[in-house]
PDB file of N, CA and C in Angstrom:
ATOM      1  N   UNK A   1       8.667  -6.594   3.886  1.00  0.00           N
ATOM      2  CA  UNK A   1       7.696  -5.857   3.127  1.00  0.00           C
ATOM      3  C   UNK A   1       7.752  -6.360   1.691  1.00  0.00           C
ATOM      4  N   UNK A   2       6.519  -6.668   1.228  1.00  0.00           N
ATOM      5  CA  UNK A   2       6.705  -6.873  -0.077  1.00  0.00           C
ATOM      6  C   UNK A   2       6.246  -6.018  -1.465  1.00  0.00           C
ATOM      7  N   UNK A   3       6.258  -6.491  -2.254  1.00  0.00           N
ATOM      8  CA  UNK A   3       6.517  -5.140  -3.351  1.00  0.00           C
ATOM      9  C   UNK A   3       4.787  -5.213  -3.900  1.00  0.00           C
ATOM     10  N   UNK A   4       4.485  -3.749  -4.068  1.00  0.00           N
ATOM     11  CA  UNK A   4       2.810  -3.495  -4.484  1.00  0.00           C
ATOM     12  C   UNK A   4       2.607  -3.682  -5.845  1.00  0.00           C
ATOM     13  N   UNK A   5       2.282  -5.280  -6.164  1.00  0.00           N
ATOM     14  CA  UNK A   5       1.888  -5.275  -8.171  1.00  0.00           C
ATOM     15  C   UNK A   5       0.297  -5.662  -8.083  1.00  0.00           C
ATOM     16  N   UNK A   6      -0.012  -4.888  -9.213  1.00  0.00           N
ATOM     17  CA  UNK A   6      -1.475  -5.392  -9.355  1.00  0.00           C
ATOM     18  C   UNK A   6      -1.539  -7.105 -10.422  1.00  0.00           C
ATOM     19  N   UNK A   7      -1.981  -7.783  -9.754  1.00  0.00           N
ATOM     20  CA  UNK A   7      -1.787  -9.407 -10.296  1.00  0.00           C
ATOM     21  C   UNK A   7      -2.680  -9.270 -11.475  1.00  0.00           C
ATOM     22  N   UNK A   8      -2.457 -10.609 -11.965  1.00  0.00           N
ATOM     23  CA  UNK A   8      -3.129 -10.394 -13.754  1.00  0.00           C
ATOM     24  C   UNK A   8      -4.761 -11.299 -12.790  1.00  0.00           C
ATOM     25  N   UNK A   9      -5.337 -10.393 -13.791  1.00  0.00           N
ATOM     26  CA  UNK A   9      -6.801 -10.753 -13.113  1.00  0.00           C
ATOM     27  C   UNK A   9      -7.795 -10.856 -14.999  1.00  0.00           C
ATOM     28  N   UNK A  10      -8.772 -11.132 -14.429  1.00  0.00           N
ATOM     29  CA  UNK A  10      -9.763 -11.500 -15.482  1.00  0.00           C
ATOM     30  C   UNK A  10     -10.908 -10.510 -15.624  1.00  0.00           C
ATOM     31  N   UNK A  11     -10.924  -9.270 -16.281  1.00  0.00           N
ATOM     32  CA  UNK A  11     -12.081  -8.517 -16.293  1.00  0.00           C
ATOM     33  C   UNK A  11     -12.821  -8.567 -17.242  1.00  0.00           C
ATOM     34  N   UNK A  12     -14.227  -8.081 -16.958  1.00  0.00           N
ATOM     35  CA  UNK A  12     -15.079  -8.158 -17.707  1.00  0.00           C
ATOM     36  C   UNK A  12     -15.269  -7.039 -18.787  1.00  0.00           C
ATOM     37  N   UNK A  13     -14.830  -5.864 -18.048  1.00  0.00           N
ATOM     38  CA  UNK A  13     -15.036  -4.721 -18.568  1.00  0.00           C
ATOM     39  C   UNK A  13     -14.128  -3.475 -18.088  1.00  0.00           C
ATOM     40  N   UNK A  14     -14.222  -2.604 -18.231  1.00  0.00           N
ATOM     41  CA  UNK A  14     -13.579  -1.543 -17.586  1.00  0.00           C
ATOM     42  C   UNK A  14     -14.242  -1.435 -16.082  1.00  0.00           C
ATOM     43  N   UNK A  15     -15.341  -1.467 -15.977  1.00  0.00           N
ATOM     44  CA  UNK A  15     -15.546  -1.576 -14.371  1.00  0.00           C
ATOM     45  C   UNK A  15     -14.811  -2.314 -13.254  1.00  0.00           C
ATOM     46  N   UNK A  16     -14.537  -3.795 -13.754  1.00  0.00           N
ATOM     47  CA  UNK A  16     -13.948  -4.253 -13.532  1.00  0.00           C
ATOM     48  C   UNK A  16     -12.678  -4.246 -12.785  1.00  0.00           C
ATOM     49  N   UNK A  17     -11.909  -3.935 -14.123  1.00  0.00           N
ATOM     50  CA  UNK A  17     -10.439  -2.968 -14.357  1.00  0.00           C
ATOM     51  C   UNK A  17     -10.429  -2.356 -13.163  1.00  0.00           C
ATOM     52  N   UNK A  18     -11.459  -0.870 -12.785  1.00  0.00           N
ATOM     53  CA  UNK A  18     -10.914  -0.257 -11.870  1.00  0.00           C
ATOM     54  C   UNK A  18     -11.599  -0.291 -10.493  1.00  0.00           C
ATOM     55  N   UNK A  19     -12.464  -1.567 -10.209  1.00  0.00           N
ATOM     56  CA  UNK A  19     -12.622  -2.189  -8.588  1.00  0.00           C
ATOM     57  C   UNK A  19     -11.282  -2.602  -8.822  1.00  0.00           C
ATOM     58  N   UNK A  20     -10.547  -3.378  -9.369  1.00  0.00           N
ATOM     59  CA  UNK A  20      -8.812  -4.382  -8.843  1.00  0.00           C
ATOM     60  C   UNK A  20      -8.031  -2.934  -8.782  1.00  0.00           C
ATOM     61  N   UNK A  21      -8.168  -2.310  -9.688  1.00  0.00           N
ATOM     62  CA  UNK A  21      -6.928  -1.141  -9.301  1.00  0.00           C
ATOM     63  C   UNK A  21      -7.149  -0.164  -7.871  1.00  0.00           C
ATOM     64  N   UNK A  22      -8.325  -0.155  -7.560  1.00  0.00           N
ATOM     65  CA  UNK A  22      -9.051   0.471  -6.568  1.00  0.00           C
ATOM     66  C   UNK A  22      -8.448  -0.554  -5.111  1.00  0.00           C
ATOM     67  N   UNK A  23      -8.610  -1.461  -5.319  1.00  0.00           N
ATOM     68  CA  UNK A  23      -8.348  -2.309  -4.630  1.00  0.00           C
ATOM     69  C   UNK A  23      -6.896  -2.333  -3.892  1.00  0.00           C
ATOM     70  N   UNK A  24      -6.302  -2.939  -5.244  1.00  0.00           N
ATOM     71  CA  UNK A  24      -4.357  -2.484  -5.310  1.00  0.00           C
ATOM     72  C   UNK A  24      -4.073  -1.453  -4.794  1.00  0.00           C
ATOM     73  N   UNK A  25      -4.585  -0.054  -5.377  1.00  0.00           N
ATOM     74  CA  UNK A  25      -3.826   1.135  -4.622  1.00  0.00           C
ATOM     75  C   UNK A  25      -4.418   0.997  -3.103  1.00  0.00           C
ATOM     76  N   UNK A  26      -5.648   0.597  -2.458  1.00  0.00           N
ATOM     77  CA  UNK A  26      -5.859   0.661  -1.056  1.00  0.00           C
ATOM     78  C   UNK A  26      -5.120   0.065  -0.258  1.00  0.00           C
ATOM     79  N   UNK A  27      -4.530  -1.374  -0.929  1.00  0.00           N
ATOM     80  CA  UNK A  27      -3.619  -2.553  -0.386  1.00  0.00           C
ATOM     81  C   UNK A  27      -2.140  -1.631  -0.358  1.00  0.00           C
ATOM     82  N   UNK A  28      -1.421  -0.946  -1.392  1.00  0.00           N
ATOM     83  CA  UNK A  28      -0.532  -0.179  -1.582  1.00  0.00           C
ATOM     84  C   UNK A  28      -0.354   0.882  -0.958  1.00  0.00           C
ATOM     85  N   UNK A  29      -1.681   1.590  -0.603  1.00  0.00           N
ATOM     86  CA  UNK A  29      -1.408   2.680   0.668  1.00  0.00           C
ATOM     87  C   UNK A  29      -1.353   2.201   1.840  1.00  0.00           C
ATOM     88  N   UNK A  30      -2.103   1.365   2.160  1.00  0.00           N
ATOM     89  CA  UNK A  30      -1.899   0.428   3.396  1.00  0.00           C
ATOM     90  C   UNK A  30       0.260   0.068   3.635  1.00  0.00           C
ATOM     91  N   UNK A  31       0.289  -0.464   3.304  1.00  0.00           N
ATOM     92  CA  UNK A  31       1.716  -0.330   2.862  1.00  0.00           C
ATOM     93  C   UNK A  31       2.915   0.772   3.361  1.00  0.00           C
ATOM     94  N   UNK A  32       2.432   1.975   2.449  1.00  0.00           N
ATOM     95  CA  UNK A  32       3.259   2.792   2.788  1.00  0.00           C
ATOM     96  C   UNK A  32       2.853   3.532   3.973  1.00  0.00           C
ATOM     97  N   UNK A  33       1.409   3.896   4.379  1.00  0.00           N
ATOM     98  CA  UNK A  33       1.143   4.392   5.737  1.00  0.00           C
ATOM     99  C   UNK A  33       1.773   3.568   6.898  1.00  0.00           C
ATOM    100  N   UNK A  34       2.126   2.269   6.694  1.00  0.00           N
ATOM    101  CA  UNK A  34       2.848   1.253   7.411  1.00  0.00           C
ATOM    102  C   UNK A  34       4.433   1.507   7.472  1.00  0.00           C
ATOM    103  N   UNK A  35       4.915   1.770   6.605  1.00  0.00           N
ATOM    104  CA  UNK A  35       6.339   1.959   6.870  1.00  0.00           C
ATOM    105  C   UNK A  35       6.055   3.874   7.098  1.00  0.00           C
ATOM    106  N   UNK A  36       5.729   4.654   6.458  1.00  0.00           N
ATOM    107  CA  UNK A  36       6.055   5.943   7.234  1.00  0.00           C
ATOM    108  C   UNK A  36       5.651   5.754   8.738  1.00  0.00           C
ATOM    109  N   UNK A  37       4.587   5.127   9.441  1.00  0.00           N
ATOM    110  CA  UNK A  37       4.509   5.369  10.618  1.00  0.00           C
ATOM    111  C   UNK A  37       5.944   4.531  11.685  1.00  0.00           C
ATOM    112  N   UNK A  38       5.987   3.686  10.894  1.00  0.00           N
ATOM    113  CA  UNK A  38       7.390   3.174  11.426  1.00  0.00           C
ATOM    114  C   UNK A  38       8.499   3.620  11.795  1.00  0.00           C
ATOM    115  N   UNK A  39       8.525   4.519  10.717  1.00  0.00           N
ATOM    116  CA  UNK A  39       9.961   5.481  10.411  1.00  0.00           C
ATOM    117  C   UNK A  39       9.621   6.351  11.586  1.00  0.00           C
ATOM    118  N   UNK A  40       8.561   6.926  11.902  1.00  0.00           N
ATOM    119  CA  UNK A  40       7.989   8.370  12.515  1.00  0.00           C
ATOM    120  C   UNK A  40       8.812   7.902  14.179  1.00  0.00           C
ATOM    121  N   UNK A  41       7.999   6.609  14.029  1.00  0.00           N
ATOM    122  CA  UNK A  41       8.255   6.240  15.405  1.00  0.00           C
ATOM    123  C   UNK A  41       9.781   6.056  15.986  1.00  0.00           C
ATOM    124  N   UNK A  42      10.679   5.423  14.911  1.00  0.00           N
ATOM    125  CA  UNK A  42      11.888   5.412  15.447  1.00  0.00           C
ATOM    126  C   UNK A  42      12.354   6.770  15.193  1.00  0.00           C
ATOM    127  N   UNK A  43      11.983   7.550  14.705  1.00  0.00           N
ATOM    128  CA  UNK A  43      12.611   8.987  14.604  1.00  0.00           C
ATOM    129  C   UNK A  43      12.301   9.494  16.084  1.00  0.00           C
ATOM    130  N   UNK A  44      11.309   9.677  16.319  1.00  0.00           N
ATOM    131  CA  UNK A  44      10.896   9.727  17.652  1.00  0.00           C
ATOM    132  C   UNK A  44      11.475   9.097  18.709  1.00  0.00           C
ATOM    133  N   UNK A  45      11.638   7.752  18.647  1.00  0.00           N
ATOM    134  CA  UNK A  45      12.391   6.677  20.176  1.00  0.00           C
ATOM    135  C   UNK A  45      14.117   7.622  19.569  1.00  0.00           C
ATOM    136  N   UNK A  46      14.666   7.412  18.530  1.00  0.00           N
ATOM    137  CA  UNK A  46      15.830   8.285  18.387  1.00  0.00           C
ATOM    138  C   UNK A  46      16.285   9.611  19.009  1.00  0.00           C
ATOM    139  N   UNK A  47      15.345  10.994  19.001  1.00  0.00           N
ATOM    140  CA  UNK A  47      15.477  12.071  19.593  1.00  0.00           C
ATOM    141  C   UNK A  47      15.305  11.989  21.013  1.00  0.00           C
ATOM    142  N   UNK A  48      14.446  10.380  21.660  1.00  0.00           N
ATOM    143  CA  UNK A  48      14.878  10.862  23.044  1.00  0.00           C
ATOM    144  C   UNK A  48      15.963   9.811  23.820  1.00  0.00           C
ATOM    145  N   UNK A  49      16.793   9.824  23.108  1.00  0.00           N
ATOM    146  CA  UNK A  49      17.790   9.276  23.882  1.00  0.00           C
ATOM    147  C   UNK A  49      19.236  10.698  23.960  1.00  0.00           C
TER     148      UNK A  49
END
């Protein structure tokens, strides 16, 4: 897993600005909905043994 940075980018304006941050946090939740469901699951294969 690698770590969620927003990269240096080139904006025009504040609009700009927050499509990449918009962006980043979607890429960044993606992410963590990825490892909690992970976790869920071995918590789960864990309780039935």
């Amino acid at each position: 897993m690698t770590s969620c940075r927003l990269e240096r980018s080139v904006t025009l304006g504040n609009g700009d600005l927050n499509a990449t941050l918009d962006e980043t946090e979607g890429a960044c939740a993606d992410k963590v909905d990825t490892i909690n469901n992970g976790q869920k699951q071995g918590d789960e294969q864990a309780a039935n043994f």
